[in-house]
C-alpha atoms as a PDB file:
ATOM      1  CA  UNK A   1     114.621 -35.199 144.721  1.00  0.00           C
ATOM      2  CA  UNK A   2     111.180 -34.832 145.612  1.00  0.00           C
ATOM      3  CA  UNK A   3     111.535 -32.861 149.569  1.00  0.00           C
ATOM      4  CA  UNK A   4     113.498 -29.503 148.952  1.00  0.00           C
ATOM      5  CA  UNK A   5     113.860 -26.388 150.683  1.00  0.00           C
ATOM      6  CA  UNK A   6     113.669 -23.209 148.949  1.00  0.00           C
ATOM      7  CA  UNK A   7     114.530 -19.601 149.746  1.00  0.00           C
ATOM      8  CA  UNK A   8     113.035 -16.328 149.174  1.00  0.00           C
ATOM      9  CA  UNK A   9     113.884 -13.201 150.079  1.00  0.00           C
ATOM     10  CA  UNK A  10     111.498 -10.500 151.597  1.00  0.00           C
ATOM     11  CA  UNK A  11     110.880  -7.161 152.921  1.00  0.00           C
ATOM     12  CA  UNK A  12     111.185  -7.020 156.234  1.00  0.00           C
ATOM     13  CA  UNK A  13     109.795  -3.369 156.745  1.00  0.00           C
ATOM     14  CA  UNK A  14     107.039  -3.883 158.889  1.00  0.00           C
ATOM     15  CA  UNK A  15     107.751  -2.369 162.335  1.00  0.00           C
ATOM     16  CA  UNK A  16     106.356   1.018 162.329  1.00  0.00           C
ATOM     17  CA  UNK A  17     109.184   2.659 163.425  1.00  0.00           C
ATOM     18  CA  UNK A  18     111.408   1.642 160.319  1.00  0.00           C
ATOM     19  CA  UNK A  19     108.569   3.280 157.885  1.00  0.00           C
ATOM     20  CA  UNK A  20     110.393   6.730 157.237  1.00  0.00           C
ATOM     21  CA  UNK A  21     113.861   5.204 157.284  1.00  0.00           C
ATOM     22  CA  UNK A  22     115.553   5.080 154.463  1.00  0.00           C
ATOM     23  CA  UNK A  23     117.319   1.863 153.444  1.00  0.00           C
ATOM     24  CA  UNK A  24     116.376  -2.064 152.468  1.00  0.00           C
ATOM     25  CA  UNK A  25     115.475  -4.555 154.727  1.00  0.00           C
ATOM     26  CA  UNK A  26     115.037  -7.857 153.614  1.00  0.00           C
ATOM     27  CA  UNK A  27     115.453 -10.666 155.064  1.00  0.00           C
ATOM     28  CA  UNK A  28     115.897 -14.491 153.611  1.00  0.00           C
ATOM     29  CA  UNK A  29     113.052 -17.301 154.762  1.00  0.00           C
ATOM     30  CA  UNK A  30     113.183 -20.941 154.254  1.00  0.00           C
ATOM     31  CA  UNK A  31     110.343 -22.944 152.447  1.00  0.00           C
ATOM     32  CA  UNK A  32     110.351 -26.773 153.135  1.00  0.00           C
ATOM     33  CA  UNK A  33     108.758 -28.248 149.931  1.00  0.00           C
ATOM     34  CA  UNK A  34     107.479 -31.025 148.794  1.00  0.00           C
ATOM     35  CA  UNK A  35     107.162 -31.275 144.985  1.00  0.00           C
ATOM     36  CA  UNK A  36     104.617 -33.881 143.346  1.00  0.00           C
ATOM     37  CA  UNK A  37     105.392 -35.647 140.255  1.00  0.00           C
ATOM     38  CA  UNK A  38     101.446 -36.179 139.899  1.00  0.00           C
ATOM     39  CA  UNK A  39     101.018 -32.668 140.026  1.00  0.00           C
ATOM     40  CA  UNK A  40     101.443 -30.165 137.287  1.00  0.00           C
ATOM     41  CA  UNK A  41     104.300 -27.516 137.006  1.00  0.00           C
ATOM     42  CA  UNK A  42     101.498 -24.589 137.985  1.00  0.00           C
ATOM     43  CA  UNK A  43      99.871 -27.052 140.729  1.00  0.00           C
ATOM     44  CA  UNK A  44     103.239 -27.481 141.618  1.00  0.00           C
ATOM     45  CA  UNK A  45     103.932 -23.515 142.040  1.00  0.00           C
ATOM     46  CA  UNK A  46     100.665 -22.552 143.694  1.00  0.00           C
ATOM     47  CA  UNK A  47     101.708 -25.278 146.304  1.00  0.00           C
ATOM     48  CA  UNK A  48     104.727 -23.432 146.584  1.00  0.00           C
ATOM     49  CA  UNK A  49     103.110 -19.648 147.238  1.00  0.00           C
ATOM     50  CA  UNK A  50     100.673 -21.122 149.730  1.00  0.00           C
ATOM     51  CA  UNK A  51     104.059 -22.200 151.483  1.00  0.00           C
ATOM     52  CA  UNK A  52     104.703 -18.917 150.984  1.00  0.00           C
ATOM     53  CA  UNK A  53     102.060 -17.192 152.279  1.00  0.00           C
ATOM     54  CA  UNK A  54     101.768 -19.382 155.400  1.00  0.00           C
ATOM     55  CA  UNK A  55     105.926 -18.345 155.934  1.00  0.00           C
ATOM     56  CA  UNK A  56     105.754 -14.284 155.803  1.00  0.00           C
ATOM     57  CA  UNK A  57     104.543 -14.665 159.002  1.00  0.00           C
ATOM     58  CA  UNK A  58     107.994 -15.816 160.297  1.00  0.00           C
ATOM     59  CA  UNK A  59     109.802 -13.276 157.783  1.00  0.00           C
ATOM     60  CA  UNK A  60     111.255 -10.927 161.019  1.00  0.00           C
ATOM     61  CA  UNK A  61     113.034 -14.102 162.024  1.00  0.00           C
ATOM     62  CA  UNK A  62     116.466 -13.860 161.320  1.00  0.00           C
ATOM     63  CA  UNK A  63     117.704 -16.668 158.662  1.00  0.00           C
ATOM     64  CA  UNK A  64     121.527 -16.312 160.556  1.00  0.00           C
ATOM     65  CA  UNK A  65     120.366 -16.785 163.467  1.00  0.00           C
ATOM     66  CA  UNK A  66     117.963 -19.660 163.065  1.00  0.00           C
ATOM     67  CA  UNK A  67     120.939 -21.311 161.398  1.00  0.00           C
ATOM     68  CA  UNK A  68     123.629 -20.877 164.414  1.00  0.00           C
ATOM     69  CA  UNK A  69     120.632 -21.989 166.679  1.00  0.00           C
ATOM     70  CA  UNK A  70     120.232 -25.234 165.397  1.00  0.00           C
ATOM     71  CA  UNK A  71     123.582 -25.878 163.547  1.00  0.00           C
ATOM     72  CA  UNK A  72     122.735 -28.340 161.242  1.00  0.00           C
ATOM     73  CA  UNK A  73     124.454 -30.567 159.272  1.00  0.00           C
ATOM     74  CA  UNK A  74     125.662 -28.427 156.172  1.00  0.00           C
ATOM     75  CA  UNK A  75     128.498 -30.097 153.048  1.00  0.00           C
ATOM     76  CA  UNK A  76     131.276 -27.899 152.145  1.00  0.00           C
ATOM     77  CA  UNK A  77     130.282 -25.188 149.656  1.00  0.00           C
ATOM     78  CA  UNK A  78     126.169 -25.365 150.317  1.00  0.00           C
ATOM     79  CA  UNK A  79     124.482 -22.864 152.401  1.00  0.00           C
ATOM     80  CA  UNK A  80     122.832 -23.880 155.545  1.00  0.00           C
ATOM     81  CA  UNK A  81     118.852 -25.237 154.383  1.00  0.00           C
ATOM     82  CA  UNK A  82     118.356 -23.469 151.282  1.00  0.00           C
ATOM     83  CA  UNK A  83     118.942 -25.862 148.048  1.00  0.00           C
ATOM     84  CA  UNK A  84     117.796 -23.519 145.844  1.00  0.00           C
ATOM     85  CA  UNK A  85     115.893 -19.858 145.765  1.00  0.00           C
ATOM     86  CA  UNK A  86     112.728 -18.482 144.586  1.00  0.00           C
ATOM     87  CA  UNK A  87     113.149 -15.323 142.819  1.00  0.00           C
ATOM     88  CA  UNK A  88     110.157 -13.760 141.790  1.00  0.00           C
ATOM     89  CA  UNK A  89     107.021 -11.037 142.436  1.00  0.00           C
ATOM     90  CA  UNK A  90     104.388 -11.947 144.237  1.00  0.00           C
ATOM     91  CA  UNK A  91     101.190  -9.131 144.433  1.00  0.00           C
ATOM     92  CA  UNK A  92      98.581  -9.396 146.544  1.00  0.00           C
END
């Protein structure tokens, strides 16, 4: 399968007023990938933290409720979009 969607998990701690709260807020994105058989297994993964990059913008966005918004299609026993999740650190 060559068109997956992966998902990470994130802080979410970027409104101001959460700063001195105590607590973890993370939230769960979805990353529509494509993988490349031509490409190499690093080619593969930068591909995959541009995607990234370009979806912490969207990482405030609740993952429930983009889900009950547009209800999709789901088989018994997978969660809704995410095949399979990215667990790793990224530093910038």
């Amino acid at each position: 399968q060559h068109k997956i969607v992966l998902g990470a998990v994130v802080s979410t701690r970027t409104d101001p007023a959460l700063r001195d709260m105590m607590g973890l807020f993370l939230n769960n994105i979805a990353l529509p990938v494509t993988l490349d058989e031509s490409k190499s297994f690093p080619q593969n993964l930068q591909n995959i933290a541009s995607i990234l990059m370009g979806a912490l913008s969207h990482a405030n966005y609740p993952l429930g409720r983009l889900v009950s918004e547009l209800q999709p299609q789901t088989p018994a026993g997978h969660m809704p979009f995410l095949m399979c999740w990215w667990i790793g650190r990224m530093t910038f």
